[in-house]
N, C-alpha and C. Protein backbone atom coordinates (compact mmCIF):
# COMPACT_ATOMS: atom_id res chain seq x y z
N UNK A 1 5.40 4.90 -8.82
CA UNK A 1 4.96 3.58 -9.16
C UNK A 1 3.60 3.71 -9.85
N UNK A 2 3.56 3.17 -10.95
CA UNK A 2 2.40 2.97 -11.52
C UNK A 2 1.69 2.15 -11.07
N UNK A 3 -0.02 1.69 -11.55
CA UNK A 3 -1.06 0.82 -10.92
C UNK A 3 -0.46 0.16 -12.12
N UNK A 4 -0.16 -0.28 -13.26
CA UNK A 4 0.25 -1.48 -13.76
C UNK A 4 1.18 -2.57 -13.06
N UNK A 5 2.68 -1.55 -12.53
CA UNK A 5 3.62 -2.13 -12.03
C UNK A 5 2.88 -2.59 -10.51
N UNK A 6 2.30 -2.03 -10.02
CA UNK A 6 1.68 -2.98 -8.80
C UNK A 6 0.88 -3.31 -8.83
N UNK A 7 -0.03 -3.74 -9.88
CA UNK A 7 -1.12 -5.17 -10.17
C UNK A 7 0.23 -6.35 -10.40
N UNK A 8 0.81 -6.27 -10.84
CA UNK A 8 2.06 -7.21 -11.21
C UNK A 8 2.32 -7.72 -9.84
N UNK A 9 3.04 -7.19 -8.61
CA UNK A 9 2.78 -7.54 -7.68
C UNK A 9 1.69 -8.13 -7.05
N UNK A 10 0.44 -7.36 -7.01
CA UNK A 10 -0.79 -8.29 -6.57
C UNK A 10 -0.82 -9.41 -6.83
N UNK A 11 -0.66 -9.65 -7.90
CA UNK A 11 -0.99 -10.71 -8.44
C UNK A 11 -0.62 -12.04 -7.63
N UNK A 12 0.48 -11.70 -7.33
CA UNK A 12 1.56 -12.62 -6.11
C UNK A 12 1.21 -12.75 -4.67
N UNK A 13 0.87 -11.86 -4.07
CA UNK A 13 0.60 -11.32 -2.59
C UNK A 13 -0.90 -11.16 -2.25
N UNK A 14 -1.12 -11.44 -1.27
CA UNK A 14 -2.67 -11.03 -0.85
C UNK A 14 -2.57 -9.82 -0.38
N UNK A 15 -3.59 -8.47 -0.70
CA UNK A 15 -3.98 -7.24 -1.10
C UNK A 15 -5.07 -7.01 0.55
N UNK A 16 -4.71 -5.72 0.47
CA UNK A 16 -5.74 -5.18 1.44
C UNK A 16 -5.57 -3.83 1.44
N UNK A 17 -6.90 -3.35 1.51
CA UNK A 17 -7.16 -1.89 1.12
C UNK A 17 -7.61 -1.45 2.09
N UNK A 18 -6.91 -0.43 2.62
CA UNK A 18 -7.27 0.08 4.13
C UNK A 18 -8.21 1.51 4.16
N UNK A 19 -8.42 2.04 2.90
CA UNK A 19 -8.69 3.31 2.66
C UNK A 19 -7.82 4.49 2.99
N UNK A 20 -8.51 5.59 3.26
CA UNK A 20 -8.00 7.03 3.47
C UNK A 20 -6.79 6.54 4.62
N UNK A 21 -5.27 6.83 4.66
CA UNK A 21 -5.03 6.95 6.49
C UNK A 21 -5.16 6.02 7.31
N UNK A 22 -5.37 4.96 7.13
CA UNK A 22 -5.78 3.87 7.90
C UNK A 22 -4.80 3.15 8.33
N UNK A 23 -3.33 3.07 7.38
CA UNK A 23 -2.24 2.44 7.89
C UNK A 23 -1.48 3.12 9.21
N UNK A 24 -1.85 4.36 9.21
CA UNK A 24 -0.99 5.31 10.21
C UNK A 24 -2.17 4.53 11.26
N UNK A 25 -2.81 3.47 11.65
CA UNK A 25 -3.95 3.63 12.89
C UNK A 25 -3.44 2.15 13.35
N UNK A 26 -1.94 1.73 12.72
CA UNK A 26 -1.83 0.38 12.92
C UNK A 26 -0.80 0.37 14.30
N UNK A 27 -0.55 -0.73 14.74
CA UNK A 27 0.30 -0.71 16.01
C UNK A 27 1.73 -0.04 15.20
N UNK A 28 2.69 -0.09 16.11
CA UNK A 28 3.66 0.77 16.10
C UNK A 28 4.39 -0.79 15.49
N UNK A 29 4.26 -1.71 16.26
CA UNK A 29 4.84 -3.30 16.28
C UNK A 29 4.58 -3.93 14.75
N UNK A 30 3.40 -3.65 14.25
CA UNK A 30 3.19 -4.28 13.19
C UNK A 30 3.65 -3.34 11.89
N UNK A 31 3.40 -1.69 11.96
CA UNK A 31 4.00 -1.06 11.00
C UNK A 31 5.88 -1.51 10.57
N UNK A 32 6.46 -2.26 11.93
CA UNK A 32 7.72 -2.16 11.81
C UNK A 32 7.91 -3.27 10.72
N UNK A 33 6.61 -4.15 9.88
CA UNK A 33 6.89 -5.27 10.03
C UNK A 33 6.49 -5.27 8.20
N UNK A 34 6.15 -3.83 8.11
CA UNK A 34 6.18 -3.70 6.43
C UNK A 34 7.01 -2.04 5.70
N UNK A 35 7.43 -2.33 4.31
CA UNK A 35 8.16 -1.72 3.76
C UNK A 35 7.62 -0.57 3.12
N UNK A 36 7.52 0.45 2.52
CA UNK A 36 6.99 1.43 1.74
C UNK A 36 7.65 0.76 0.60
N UNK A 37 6.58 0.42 -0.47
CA UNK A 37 7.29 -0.40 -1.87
C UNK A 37 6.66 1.03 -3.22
N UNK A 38 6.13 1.78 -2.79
CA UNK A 38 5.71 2.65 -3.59
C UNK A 38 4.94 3.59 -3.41
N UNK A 39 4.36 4.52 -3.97
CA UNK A 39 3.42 5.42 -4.09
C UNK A 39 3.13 5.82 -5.25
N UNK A 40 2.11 6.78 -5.19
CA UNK A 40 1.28 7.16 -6.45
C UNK A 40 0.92 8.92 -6.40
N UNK A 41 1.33 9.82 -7.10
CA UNK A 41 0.86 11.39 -6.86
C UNK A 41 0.20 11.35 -8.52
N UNK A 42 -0.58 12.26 -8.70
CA UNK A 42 -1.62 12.93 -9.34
C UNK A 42 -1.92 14.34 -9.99
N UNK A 43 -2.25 14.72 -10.53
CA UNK A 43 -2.12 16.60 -10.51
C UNK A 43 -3.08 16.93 -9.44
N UNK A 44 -3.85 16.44 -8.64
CA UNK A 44 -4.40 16.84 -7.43
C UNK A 44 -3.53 16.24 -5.97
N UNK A 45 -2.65 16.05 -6.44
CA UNK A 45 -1.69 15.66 -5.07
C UNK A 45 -1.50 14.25 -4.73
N UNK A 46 -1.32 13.27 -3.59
CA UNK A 46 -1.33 11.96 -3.50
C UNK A 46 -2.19 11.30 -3.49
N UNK A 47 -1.92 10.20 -4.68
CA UNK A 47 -3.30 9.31 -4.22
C UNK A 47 -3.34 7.88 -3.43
N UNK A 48 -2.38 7.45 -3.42
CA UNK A 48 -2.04 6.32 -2.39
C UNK A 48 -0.72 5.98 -2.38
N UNK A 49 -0.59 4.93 -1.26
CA UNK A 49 0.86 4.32 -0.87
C UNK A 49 0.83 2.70 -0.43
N UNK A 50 1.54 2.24 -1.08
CA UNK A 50 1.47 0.59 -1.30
C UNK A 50 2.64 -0.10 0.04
N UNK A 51 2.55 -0.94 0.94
CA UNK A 51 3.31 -1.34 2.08
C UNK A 51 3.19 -2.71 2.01
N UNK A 52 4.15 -3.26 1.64
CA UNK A 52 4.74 -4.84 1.47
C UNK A 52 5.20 -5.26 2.54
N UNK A 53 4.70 -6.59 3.18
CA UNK A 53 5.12 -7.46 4.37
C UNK A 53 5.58 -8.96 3.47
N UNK A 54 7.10 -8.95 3.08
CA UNK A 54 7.49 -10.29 2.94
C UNK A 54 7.03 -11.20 3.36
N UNK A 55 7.49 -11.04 4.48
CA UNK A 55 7.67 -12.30 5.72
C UNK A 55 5.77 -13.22 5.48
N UNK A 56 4.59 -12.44 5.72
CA UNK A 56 3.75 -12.75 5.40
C UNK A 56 2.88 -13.16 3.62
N UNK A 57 3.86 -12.22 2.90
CA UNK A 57 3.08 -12.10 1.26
C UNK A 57 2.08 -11.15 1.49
N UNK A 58 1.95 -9.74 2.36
CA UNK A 58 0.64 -9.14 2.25
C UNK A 58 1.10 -7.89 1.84
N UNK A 59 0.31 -7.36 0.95
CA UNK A 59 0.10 -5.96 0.71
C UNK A 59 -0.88 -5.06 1.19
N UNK A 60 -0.40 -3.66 1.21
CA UNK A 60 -1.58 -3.13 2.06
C UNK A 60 -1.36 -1.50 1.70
N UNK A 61 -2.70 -1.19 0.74
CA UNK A 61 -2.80 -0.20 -0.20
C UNK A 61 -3.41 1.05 0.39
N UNK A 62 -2.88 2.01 0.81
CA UNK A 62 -3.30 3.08 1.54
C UNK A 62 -3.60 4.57 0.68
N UNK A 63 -4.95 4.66 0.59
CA UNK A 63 -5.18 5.83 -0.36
C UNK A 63 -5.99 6.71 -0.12
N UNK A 64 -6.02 8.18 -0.94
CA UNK A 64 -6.73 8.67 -1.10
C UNK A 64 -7.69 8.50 -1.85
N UNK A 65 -7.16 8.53 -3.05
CA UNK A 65 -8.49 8.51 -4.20
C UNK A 65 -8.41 6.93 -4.89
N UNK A 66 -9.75 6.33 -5.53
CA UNK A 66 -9.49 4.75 -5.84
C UNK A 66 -8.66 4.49 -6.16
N UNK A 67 -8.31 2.99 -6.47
CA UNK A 67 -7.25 2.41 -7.19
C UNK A 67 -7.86 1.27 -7.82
């Protein structure tokens, strides 16, 4: 997934940027409650992973390096 194709999304959904790892620190209950809608790799390896909650409209951008 490109950062074009998911600004397109943003645009729709309210965004939250958890930084480095931060989604793995969430309850077990609430991870069940969003999707893996994408990711992003790099020639230095991964740089983030994007997790969509319908039910709410939230996104929640989990990375290594900015976005």
């Amino acid at each position: 997934m490109t950062r074009k194709e998911l600004n397109r999304i943003r645009s729709q959904v309210n965004t939250v940027k958890t930084g480095y790892c931060n989604f793995s620190n969430l309850p077990y209950e609430e991870k069940l409650k969003y999707t893996e809608i994408g990711s992003n790799y790099g020639v230095y390896g991964w740089n983030w992973t994007a997790y969509l909650n319908t039910n709410d409209s939230v996104l929640i951008i989990d990375g290594y390096r900015n976005f």
